[in-house]
Protein backbone atom coordinates (compact mmCIF):
# COMPACT_ATOMS: atom_id res chain seq x y z
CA UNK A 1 -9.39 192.92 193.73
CA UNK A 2 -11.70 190.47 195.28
CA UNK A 3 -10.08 187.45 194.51
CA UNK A 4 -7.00 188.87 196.10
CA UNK A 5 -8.62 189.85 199.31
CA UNK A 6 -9.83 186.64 199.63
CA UNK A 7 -6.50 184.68 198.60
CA UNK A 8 -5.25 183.75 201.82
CA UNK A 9 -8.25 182.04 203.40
CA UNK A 10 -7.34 178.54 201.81
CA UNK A 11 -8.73 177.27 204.86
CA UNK A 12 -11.91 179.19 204.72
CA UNK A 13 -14.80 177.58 202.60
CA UNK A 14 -14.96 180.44 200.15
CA UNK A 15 -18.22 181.10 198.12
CA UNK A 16 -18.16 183.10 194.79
CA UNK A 17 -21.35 184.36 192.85
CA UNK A 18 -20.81 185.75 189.68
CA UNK A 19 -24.07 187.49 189.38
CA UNK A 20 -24.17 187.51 185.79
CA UNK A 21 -24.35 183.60 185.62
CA UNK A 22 -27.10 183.66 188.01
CA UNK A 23 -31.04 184.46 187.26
CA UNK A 24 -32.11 186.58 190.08
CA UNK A 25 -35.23 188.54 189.87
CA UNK A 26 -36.16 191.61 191.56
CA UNK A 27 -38.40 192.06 194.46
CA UNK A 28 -42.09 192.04 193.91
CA UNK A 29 -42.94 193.32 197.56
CA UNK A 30 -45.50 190.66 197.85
CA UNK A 31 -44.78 190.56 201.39
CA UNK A 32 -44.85 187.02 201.49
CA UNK A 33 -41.46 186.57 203.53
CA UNK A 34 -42.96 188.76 206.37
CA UNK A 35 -45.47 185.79 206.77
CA UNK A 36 -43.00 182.83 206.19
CA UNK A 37 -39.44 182.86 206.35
CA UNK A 38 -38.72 182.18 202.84
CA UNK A 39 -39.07 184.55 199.30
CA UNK A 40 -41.95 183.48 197.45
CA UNK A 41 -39.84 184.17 193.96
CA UNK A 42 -37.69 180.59 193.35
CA UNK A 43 -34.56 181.63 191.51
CA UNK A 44 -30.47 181.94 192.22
CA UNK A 45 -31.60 183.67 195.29
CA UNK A 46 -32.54 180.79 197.22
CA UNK A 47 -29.03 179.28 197.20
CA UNK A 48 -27.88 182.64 198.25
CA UNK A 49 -30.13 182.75 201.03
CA UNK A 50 -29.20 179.49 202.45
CA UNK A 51 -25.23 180.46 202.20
CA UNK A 52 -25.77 184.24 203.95
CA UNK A 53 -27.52 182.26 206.78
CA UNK A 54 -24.15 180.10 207.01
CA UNK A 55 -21.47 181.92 206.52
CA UNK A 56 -19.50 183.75 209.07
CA UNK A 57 -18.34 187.05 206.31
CA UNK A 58 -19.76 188.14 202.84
CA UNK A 59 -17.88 190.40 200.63
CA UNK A 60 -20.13 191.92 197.51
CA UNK A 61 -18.06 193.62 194.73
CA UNK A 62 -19.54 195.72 192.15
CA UNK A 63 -18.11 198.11 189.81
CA UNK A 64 -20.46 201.70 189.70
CA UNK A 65 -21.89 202.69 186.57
CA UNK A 66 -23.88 206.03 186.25
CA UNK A 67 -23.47 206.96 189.89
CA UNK A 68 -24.93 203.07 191.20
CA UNK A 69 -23.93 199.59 191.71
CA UNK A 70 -24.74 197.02 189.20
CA UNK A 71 -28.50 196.11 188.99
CA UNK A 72 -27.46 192.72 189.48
CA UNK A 73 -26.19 193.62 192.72
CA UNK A 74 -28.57 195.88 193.77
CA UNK A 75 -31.17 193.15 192.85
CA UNK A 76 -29.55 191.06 194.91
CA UNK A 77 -29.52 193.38 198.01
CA UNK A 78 -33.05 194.41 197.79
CA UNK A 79 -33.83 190.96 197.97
CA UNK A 80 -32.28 190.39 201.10
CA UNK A 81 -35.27 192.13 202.29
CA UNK A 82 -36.36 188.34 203.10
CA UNK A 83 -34.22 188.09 205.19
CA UNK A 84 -35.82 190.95 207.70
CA UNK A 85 -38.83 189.27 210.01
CA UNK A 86 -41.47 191.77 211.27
CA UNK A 87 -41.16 193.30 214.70
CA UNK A 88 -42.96 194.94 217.08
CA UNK A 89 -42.30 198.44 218.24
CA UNK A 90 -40.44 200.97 217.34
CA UNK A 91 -38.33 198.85 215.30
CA UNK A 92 -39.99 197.66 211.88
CA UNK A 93 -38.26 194.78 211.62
CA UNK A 94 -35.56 192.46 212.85
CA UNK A 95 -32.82 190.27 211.11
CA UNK A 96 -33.26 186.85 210.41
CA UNK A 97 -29.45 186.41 210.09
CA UNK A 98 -27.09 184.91 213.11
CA UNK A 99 -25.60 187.75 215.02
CA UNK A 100 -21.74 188.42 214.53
CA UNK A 101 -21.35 188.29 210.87
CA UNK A 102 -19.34 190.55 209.40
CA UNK A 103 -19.92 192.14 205.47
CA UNK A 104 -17.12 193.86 202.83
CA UNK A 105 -18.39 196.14 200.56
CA UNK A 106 -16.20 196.57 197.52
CA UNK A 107 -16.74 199.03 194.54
CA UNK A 108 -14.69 200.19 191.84
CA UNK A 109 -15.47 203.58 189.74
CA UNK A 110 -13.98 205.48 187.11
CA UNK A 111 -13.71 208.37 188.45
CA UNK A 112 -10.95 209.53 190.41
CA UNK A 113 -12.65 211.44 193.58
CA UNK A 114 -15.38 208.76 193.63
CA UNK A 115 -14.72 207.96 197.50
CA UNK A 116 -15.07 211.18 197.60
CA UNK A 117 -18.63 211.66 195.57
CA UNK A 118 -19.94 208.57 195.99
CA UNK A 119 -20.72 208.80 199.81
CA UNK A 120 -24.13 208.21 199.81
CA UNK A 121 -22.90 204.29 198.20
CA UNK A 122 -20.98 203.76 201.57
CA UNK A 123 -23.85 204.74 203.36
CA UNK A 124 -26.58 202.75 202.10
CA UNK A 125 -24.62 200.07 202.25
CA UNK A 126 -23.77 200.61 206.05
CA UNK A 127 -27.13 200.86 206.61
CA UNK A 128 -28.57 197.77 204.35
CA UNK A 129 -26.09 195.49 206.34
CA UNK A 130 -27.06 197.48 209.87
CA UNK A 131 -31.11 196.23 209.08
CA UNK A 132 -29.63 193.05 208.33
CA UNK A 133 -28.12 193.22 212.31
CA UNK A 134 -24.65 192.86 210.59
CA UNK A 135 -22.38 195.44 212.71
CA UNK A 136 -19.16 194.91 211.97
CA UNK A 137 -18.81 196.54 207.96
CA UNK A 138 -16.84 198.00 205.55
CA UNK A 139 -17.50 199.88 202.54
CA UNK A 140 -14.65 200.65 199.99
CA UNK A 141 -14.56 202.57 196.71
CA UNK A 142 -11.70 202.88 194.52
CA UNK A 143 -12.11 205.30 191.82
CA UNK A 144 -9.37 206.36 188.61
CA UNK A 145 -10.25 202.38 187.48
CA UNK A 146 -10.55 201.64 183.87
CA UNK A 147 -10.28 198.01 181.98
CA UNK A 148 -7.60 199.50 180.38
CA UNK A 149 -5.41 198.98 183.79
CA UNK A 150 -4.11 196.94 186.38
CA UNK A 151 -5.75 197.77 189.19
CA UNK A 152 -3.75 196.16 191.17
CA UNK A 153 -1.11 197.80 190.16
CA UNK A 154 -2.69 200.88 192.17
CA UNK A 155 -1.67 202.03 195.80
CA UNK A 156 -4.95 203.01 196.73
CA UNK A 157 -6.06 198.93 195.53
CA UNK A 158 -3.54 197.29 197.52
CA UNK A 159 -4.35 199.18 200.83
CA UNK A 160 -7.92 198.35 200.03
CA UNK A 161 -7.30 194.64 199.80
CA UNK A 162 -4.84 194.72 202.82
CA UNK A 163 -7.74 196.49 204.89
CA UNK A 164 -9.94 193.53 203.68
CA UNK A 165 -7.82 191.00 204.31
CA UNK A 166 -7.48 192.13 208.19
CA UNK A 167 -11.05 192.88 208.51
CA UNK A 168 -12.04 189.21 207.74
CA UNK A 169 -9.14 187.49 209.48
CA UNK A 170 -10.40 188.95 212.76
């Protein structure tokens, strides 16, 4: 589903991360990016870090095992924490990311209400890319998916990646 959302945007420099080729440890909460603007841990990350700072959209995919996203994903998100610089007031913290970048959420489940159940995945996920000062999101879960089908062969998928498409054109 992911590659076909992104299809169209030939002209688009398109970055994929396969998280399972990448080593990217979990955070340590050393606190060390609240002092400098950097992760102290020296992994996949760092490339990661430098392309969310480019680009102008990020999509993450994730299929949701026992209720959650992948730990590789949500390894990857927690990290992003170094990307939040300290603040003053009533605000904790404030994003080291450009303004106006836009973020896809995209999660496939088993089960067949799991937009539905799985709420509470759309809504930390609305709010991990709100710290990150990224307002314009979207959050999509398609459930009833199984390697034993096409998903694409779904309704439900193909309005999904239509919706994405649209959302990162504009």
């Amino acid at each position: 589903m992911l590659r076909k959302a992104t299809e169209d945007h030939k002209d688009t420099d398109l970055v994929y991360y396969d998280l399972v080729d990448l080593r990217i440890k979990d955070c340590i909460a050393c606190m060390h990016c609240k002092k400098h603007d950097e992760c102290s841990i020296k992994d996949d990350m760092t490339q990661i870090y430098r392309d969310l700072r480019k680009c102008d959209s990020m999509v993450f995919a994730s299929p949701i095992y026992m209720g959650a996203e992948t730990a590789l994903l949500k390894a990857m998100v927690d990290r992003m924490y170094a990307l939040l610089a300290p603040a003053q007031g009533p605000k904790r913290y404030e994003p080291r990311l450009a303004p106006g970048k836009k973020a896809v959420a995209l999660f496939t489940a088993g089960n067949p209400q799991a937009n539905e159940v799985l709420t509470y995945m759309k809504d930390r996920y609305y709010m991990a890319m709100a710290l990150q000062g990224i307002s314009k999101v979207q959050v999509h879960i398609v459930g009833g998916t199984s390697p034993a089908i096409d998903i694409m062969e779904r309704a439900e998928s193909q309005r999904v990646v239509a919706e994405i498409k649209k959302f990162i054109e504009h």
